[in-house]
N, C-alpha and C. Protein backbone atom coordinates (compact mmCIF):
# COMPACT_ATOMS: atom_id res chain seq x y z
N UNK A 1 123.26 110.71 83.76
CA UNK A 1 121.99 111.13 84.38
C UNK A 1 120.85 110.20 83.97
N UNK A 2 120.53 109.90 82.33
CA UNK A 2 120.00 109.17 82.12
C UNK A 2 120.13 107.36 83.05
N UNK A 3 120.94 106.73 83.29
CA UNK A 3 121.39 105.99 83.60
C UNK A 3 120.44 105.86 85.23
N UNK A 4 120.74 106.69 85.65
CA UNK A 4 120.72 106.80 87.08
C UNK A 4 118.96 106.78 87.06
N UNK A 5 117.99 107.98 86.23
CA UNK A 5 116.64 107.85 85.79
C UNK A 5 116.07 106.38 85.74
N UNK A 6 116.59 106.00 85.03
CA UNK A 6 116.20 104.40 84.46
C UNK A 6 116.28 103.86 85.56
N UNK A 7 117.57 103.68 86.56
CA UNK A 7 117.52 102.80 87.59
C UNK A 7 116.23 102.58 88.54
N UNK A 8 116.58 104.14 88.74
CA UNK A 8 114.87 104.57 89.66
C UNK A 8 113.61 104.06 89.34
N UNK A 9 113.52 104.25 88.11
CA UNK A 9 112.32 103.64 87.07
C UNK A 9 112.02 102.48 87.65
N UNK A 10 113.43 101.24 87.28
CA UNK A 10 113.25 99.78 87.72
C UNK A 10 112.47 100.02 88.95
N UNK A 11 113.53 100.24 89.99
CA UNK A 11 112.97 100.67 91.40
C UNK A 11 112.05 100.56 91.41
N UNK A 12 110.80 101.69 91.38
CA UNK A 12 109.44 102.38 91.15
C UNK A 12 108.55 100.98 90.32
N UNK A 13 109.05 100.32 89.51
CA UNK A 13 108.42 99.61 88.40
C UNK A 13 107.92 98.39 89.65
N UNK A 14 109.48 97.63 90.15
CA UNK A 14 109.02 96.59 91.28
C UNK A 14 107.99 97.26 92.37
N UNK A 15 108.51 98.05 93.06
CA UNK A 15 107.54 98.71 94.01
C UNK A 15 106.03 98.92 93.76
N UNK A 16 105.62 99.26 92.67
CA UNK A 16 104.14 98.85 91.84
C UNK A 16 103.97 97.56 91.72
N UNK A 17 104.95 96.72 91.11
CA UNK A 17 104.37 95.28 90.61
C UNK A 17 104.41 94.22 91.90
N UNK A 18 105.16 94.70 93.21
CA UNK A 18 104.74 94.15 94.48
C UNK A 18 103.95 94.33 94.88
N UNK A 19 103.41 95.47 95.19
CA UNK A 19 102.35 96.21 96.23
C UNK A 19 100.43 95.27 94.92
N UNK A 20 100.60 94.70 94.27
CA UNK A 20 99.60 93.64 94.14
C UNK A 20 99.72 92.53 94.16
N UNK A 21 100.62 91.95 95.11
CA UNK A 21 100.95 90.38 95.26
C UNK A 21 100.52 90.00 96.41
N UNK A 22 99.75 89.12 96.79
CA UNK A 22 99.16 88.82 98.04
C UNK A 22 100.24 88.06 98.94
N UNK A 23 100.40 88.46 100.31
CA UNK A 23 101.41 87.55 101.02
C UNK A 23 101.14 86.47 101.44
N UNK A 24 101.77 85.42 101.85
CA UNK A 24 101.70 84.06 102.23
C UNK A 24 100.43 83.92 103.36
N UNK A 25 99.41 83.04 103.18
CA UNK A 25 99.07 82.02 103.92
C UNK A 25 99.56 81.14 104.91
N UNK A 26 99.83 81.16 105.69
CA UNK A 26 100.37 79.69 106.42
C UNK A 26 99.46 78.23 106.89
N UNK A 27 100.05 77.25 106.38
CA UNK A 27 99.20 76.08 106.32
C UNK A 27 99.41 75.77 107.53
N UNK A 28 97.92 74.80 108.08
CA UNK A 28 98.24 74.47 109.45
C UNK A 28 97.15 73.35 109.05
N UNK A 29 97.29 72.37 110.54
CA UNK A 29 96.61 71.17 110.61
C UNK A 29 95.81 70.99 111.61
N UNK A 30 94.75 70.61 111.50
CA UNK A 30 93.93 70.76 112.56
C UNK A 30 94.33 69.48 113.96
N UNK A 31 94.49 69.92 115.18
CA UNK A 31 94.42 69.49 116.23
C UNK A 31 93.31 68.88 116.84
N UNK A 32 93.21 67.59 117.21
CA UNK A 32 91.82 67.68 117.74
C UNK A 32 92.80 67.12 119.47
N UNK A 33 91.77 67.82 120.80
CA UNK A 33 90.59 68.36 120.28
C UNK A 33 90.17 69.43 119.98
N UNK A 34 89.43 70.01 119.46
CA UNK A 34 88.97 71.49 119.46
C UNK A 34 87.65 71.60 119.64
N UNK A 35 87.05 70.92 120.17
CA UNK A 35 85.70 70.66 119.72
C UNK A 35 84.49 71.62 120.53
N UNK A 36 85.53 72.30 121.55
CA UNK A 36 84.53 73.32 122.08
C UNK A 36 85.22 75.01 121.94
N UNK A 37 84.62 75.75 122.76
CA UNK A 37 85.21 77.32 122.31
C UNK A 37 86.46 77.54 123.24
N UNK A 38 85.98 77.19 124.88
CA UNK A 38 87.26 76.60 125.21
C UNK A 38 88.45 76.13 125.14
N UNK A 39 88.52 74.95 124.16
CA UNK A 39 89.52 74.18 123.57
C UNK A 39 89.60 74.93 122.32
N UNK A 40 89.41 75.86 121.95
CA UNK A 40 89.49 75.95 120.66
C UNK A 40 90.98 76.04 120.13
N UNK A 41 91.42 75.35 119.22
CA UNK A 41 92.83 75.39 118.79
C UNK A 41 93.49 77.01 118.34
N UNK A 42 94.05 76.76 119.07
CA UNK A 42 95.11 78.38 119.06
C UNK A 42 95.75 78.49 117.64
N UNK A 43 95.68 78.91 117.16
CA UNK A 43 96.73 79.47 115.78
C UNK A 43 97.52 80.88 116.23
N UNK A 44 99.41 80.40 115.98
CA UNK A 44 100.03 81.47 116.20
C UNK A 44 100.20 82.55 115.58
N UNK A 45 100.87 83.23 116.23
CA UNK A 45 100.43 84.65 116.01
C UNK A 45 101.23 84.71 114.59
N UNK A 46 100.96 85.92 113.43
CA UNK A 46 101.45 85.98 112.13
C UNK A 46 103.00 86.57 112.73
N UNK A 47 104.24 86.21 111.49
CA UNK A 47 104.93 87.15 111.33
C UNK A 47 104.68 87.47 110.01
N UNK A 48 105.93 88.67 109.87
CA UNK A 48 105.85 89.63 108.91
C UNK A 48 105.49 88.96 107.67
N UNK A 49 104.70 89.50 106.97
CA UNK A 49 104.50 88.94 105.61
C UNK A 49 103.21 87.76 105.38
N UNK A 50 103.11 87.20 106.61
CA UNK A 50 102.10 86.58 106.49
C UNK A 50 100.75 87.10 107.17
N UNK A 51 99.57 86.81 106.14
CA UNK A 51 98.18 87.38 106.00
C UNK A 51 97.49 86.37 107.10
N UNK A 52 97.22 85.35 107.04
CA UNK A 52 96.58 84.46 107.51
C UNK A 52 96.84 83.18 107.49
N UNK A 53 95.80 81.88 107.36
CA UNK A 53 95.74 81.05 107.93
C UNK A 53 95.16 80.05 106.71
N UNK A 54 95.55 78.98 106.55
CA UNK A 54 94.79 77.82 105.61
C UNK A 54 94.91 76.42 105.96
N UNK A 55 93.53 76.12 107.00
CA UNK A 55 93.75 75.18 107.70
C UNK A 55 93.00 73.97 106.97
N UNK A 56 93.70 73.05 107.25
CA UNK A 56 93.01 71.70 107.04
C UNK A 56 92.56 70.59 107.58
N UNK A 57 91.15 70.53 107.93
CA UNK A 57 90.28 70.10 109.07
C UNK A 57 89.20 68.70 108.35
N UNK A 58 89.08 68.26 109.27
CA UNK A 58 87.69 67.47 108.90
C UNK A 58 86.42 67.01 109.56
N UNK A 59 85.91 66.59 109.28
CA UNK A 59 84.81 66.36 110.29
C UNK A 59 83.91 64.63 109.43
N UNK A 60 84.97 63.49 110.64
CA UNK A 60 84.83 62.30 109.44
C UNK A 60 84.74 61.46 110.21
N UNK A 61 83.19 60.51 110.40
CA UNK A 61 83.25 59.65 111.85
C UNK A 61 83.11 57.96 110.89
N UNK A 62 84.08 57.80 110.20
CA UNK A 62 84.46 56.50 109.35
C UNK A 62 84.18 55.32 110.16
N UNK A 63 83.63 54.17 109.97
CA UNK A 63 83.27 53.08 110.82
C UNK A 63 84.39 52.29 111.24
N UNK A 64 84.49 51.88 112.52
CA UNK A 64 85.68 51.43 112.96
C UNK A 64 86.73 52.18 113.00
N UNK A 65 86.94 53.26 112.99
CA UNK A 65 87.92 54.46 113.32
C UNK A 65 87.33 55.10 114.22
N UNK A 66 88.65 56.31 115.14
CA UNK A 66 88.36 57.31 115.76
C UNK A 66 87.47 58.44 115.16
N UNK A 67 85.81 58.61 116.00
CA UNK A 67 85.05 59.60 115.54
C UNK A 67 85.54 60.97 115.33
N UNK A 68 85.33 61.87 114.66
CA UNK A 68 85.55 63.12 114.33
C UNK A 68 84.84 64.28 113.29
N UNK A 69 83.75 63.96 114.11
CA UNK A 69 82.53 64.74 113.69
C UNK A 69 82.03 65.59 114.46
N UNK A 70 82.73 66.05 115.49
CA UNK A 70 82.38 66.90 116.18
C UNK A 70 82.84 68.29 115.75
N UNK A 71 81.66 69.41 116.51
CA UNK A 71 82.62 70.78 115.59
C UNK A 71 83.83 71.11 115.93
N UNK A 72 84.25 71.99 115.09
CA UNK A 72 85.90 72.33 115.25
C UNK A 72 86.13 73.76 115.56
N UNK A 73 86.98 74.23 116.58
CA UNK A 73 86.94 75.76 116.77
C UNK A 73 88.11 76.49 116.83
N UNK A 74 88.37 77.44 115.93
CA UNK A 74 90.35 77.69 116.06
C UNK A 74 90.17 79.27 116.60
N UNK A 75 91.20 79.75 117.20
CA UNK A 75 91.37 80.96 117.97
C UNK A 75 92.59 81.83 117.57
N UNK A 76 92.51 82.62 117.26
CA UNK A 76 93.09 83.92 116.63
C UNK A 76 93.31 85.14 116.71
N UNK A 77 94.20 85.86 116.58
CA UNK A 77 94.24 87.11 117.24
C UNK A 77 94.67 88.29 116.18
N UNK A 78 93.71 89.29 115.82
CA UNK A 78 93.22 89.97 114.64
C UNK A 78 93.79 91.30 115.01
N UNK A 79 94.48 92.30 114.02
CA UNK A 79 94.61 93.93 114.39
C UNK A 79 93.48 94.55 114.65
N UNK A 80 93.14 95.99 115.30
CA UNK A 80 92.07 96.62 115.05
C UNK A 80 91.87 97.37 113.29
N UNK A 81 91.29 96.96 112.55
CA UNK A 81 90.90 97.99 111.41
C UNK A 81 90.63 97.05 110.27
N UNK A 82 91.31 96.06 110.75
CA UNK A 82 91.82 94.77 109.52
C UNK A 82 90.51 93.95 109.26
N UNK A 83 90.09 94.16 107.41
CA UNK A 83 89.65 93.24 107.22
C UNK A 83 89.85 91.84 107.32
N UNK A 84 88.46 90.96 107.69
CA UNK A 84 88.47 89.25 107.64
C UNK A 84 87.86 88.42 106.14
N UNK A 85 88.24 87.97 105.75
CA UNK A 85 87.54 87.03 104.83
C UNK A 85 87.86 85.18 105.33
N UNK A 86 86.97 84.92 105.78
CA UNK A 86 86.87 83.25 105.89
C UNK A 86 85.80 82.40 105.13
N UNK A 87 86.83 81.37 104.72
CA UNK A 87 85.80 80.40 104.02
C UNK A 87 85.97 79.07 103.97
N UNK A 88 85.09 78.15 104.08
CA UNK A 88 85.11 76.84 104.14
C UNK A 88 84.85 76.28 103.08
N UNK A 89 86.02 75.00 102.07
CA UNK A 89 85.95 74.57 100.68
C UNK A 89 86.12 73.47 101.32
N UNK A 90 85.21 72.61 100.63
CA UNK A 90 84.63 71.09 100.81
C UNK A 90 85.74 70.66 100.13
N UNK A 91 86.53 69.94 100.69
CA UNK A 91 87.65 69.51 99.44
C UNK A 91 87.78 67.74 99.19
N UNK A 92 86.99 67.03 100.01
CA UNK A 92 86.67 65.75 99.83
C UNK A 92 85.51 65.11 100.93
N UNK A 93 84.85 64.05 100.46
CA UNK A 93 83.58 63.80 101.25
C UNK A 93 83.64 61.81 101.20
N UNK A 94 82.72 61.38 101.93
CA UNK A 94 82.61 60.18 101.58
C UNK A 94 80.93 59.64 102.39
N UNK A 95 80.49 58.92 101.72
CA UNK A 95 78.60 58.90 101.40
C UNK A 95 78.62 58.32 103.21
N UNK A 96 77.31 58.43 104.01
CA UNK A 96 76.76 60.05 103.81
C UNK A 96 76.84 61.14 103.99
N UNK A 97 77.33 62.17 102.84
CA UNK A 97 77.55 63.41 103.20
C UNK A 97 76.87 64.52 102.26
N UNK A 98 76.68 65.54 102.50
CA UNK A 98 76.10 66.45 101.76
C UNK A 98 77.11 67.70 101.36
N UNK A 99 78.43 67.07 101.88
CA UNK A 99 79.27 68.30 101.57
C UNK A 99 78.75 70.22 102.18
N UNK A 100 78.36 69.99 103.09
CA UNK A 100 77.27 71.15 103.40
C UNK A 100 77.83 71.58 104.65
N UNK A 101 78.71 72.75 104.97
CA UNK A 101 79.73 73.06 105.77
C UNK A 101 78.58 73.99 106.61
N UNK A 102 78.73 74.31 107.91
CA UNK A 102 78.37 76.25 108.50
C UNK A 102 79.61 76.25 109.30
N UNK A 103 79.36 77.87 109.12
CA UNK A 103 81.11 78.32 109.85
C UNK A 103 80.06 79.77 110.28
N UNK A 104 80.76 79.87 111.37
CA UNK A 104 80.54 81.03 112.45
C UNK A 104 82.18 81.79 113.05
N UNK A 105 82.06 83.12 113.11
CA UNK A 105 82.70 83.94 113.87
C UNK A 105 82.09 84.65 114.99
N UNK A 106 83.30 84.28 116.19
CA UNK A 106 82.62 84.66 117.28
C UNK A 106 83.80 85.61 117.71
N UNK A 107 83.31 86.26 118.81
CA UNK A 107 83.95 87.22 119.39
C UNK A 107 84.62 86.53 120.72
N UNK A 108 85.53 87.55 121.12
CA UNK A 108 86.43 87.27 122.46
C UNK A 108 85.61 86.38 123.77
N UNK A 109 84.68 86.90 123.84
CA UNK A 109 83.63 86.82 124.47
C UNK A 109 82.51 85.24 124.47
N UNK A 110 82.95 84.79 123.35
CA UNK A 110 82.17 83.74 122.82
C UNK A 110 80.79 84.09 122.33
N UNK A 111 80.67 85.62 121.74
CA UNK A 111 79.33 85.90 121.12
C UNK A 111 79.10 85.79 119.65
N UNK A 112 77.90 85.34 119.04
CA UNK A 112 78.21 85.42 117.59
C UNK A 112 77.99 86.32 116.98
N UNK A 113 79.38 86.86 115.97
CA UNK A 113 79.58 87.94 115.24
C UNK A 113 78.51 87.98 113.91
N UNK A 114 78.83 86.59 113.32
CA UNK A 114 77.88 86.90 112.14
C UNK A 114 78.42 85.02 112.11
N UNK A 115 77.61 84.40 110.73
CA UNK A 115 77.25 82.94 110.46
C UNK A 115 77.00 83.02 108.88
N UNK A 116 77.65 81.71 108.60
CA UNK A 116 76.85 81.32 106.85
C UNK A 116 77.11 80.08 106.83
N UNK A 117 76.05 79.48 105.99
CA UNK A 117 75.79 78.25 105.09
C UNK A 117 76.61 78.09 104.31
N UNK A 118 75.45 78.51 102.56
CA UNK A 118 75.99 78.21 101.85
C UNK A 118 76.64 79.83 100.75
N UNK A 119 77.36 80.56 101.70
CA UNK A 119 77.64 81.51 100.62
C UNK A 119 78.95 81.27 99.48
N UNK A 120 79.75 79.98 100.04
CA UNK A 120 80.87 79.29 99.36
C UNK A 120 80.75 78.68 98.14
N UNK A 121 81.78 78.20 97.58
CA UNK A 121 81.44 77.01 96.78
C UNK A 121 80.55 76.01 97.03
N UNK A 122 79.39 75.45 96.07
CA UNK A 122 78.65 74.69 96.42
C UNK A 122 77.93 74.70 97.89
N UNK A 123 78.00 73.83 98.55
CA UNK A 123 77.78 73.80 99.80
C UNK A 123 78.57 74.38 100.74
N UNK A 124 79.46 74.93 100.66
CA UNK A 124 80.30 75.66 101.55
C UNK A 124 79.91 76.80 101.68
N UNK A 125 81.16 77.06 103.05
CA UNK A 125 80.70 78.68 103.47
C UNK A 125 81.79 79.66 103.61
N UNK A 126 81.22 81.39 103.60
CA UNK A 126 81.85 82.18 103.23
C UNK A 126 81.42 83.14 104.16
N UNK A 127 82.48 83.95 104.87
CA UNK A 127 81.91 85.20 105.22
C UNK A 127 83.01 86.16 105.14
N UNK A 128 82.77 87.67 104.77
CA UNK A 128 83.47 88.73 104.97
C UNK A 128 83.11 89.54 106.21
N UNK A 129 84.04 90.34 107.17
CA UNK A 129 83.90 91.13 108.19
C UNK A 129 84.76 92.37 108.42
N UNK A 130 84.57 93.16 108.27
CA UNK A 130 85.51 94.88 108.29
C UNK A 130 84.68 96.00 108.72
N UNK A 131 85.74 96.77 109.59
CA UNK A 131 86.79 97.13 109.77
C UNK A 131 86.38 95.68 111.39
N UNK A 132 87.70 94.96 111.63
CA UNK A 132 87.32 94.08 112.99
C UNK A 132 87.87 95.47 114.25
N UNK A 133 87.19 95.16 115.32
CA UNK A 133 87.65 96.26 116.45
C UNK A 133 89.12 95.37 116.78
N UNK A 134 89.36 94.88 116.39
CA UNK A 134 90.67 94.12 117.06
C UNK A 134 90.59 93.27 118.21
N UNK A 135 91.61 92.04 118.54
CA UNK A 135 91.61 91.00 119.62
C UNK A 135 91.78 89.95 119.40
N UNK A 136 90.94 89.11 120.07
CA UNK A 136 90.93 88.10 119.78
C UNK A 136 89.88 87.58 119.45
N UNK A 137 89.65 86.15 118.24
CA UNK A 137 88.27 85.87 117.59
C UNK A 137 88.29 84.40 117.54
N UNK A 138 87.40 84.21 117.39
CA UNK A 138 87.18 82.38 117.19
C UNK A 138 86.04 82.40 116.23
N UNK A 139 86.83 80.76 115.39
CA UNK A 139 86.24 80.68 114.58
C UNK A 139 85.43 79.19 114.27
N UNK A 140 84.32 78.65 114.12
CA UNK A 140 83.67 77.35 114.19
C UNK A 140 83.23 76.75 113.25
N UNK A 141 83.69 75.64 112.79
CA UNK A 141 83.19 74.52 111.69
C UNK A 141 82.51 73.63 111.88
N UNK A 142 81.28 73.42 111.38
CA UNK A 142 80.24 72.28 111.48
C UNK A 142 79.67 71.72 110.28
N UNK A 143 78.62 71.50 110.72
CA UNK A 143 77.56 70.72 109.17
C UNK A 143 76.56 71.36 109.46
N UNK A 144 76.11 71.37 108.47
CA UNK A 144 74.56 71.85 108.08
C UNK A 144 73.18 70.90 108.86
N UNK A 145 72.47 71.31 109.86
CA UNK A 145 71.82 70.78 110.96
C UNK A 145 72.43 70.56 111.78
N UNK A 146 72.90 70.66 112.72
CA UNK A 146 74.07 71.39 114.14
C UNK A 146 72.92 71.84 114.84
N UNK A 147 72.51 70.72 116.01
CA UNK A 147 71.42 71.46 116.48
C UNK A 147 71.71 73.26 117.33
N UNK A 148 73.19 73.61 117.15
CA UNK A 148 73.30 74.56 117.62
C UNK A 148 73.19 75.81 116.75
N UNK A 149 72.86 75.49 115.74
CA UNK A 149 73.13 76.72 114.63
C UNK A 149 71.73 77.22 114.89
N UNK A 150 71.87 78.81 114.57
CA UNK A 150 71.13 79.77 114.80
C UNK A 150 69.48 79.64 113.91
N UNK A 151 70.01 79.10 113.00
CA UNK A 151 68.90 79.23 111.62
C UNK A 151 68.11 77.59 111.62
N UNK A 152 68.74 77.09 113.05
CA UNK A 152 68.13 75.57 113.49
C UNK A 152 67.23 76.06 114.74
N UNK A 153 67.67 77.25 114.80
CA UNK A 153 66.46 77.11 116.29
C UNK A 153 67.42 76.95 117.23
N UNK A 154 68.88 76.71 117.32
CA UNK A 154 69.84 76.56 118.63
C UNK A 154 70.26 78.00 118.92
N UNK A 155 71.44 77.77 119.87
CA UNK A 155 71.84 78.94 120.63
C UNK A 155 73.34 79.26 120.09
N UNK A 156 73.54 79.46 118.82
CA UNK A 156 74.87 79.72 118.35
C UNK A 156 76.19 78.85 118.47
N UNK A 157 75.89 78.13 119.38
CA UNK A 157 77.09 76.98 119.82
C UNK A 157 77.15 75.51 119.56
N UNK A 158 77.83 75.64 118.40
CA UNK A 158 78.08 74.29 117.57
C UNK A 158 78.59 73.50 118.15
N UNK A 159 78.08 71.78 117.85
CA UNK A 159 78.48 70.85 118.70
C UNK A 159 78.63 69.55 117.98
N UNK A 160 78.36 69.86 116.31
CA UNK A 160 78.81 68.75 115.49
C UNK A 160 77.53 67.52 115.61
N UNK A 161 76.80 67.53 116.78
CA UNK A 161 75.90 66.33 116.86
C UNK A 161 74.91 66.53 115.96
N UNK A 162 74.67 65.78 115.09
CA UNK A 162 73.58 65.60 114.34
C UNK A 162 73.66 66.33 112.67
N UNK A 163 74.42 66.74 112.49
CA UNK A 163 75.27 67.93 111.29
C UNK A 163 75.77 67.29 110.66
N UNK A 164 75.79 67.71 109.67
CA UNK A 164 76.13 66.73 108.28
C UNK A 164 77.71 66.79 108.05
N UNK A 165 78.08 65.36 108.17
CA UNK A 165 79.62 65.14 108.32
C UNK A 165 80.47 64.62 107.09
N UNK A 166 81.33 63.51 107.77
CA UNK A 166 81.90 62.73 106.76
C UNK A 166 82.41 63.74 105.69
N UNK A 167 83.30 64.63 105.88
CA UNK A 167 83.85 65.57 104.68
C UNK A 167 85.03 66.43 105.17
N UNK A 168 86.17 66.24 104.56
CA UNK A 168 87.29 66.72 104.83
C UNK A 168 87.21 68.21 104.30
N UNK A 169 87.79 69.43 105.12
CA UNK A 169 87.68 70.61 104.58
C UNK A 169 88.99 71.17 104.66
N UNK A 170 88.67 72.98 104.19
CA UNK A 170 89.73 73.46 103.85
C UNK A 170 89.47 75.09 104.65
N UNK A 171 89.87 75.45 105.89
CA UNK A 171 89.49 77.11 105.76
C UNK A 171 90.46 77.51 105.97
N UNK A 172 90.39 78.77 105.25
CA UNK A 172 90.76 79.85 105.17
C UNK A 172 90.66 81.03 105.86
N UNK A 173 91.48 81.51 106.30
CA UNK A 173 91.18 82.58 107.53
C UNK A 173 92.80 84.04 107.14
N UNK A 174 92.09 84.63 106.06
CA UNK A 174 92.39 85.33 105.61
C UNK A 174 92.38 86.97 106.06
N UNK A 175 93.20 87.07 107.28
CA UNK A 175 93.58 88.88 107.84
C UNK A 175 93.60 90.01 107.03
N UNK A 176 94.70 90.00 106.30
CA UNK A 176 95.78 90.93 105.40
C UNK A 176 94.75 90.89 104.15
N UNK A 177 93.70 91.04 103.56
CA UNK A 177 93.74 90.90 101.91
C UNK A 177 94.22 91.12 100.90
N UNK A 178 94.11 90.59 99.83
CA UNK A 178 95.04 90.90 98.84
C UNK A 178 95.67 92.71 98.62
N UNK A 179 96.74 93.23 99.01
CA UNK A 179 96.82 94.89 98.79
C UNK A 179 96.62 95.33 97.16
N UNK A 180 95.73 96.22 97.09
CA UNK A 180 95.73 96.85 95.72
C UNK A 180 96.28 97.73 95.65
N UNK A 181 97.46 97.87 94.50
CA UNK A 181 98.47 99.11 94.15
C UNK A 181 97.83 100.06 93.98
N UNK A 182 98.89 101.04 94.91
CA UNK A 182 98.63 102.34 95.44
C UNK A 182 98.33 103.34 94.40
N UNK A 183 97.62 104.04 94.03
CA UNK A 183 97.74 105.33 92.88
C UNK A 183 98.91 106.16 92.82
N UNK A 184 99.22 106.33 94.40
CA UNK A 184 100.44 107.29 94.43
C UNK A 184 102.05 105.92 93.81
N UNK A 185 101.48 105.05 93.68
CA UNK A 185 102.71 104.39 93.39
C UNK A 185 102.82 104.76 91.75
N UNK A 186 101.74 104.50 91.22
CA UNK A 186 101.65 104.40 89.60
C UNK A 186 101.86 105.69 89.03
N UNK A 187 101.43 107.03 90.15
CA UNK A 187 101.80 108.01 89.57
C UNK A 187 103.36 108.51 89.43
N UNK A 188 103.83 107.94 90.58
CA UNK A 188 105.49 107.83 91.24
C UNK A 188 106.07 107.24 89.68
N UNK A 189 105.35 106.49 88.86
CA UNK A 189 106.28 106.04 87.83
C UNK A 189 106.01 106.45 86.18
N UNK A 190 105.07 107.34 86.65
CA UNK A 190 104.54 108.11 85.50
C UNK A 190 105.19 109.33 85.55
N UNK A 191 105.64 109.44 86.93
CA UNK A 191 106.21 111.12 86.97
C UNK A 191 107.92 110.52 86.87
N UNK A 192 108.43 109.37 87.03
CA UNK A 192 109.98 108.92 86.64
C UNK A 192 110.04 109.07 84.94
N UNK A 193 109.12 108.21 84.22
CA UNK A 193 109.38 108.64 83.02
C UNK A 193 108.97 109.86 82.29
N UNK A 194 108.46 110.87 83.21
CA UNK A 194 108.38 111.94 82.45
C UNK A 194 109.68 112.85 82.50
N UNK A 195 110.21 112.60 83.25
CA UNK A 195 111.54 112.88 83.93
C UNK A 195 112.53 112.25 82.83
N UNK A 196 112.85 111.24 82.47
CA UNK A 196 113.27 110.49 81.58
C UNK A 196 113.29 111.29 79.93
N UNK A 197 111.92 111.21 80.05
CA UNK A 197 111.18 111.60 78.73
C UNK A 197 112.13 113.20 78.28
N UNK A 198 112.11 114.38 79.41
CA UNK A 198 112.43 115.58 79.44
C UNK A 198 114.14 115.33 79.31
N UNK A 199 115.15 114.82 79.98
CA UNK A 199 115.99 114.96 79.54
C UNK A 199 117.05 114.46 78.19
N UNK A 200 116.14 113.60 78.29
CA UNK A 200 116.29 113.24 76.65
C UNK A 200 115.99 114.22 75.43
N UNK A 201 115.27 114.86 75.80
CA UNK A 201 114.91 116.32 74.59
C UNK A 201 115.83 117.54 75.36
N UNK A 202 116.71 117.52 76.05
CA UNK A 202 117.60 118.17 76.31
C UNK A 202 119.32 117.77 76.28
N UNK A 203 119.30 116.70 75.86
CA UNK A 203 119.93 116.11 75.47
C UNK A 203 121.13 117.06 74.53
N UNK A 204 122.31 117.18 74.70
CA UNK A 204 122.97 118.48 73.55
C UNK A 204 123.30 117.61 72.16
N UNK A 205 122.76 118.02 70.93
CA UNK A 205 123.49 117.07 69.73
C UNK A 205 124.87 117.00 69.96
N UNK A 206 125.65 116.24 69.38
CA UNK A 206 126.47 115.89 68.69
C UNK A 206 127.27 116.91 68.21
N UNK A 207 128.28 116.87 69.11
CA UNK A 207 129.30 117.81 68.31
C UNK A 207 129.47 119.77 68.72
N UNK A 208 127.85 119.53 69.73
CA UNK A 208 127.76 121.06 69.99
C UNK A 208 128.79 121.38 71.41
């Protein structure tokens, strides 16, 4: 009996020490072009286990190379209820740059949901959004002065001209958030070893 207790235990023990492990990311590469809402690069749909998205983009108009400083826009398709967390990490730059990202979420519709600067690392940007009504969303990467950005005096629709470039990035487009273990799980293993605990003091000595 004991034997069989314990097993369960294990059981119960993983089932807690999973339910706080965050699931996979999937890395992706940015396509160009994307540079309007239109074109915006499609990201496929999740399977099981995977949360979101960790793309790697840039916006880098190097002399004598193909320009690519225009904004970047990826398209996605969200549950209804499900928190969003997206963020843009400056992960390399080259002079002149200010490392100084804006990222916008827009709706199905092409309306803007909400916008940030600098709520990221350094110059980067960050936004949280919950509960989403569900669908489909798009999401936009620029520089800081974009004559389209909202807090420039434009009309929400980024276009990379004039926005501070030259800087390879990193976003994140995070669905699923990390799950925090359940109470009813921890109690599930508080009530196994009490179970444990009890037949062991019922246990018959030796010999009776």
């Amino acid at each position: 009996m004991n034997r069989i207790i314990a097993v369960s235990l294990i059981a119960v023990a993983a089932l807690v020490s999973s339910a706080g492990v965050s699931a996979a990311l999937v890395d992706v590469a940015e396509i160009e072009p994307n540079n309007a809402l239109p074109g915006a690069q499609a990201l496929a749909p999740l399977l099981a286990g995977q949360t979101g998205y960790r793309v790697s983009g840039s916006r880098i108009a190097p002399v004598g190379a193909v320009a690519n400083d225009s904004a970047d826009y990826y398209a996605f398709n969200a549950p209804a209820g499900a928190s969003l967390n997206l963020e843009v990490l400056i992960t390399s730059s080259t002079p002149p740059s200010d490392r100084d990202s804006l990222l916008y979420l827009y709706g199905a519709g092409g309306n803007v949901l909400v916008f940030d600067d600098n709520s990221g690392v350094d110059f980067g940007s960050r936004i949280s959004a919950f509960p989403l009504a569900g669908g489909l969303y798009f999401v936009g990467v620029s520089g800081f002065g974009d004559p389209g950005d909202l807090d420039n005096g434009g009309n929400g629709v980024l276009t990379g001209v004039g926005g501070d470039a030259n800087f390879a990035y990193l976003l994140t487009i995070d669905i699923a958030p990390q799950v925090i273990p359940l109470p009813g799980s921890a109690a599930l293993f508080v009530l196994g070893a009490s179970m444990l605990a009890g037949l062991r003091k019922r246990r018959p000595a030796a010999g009776v």
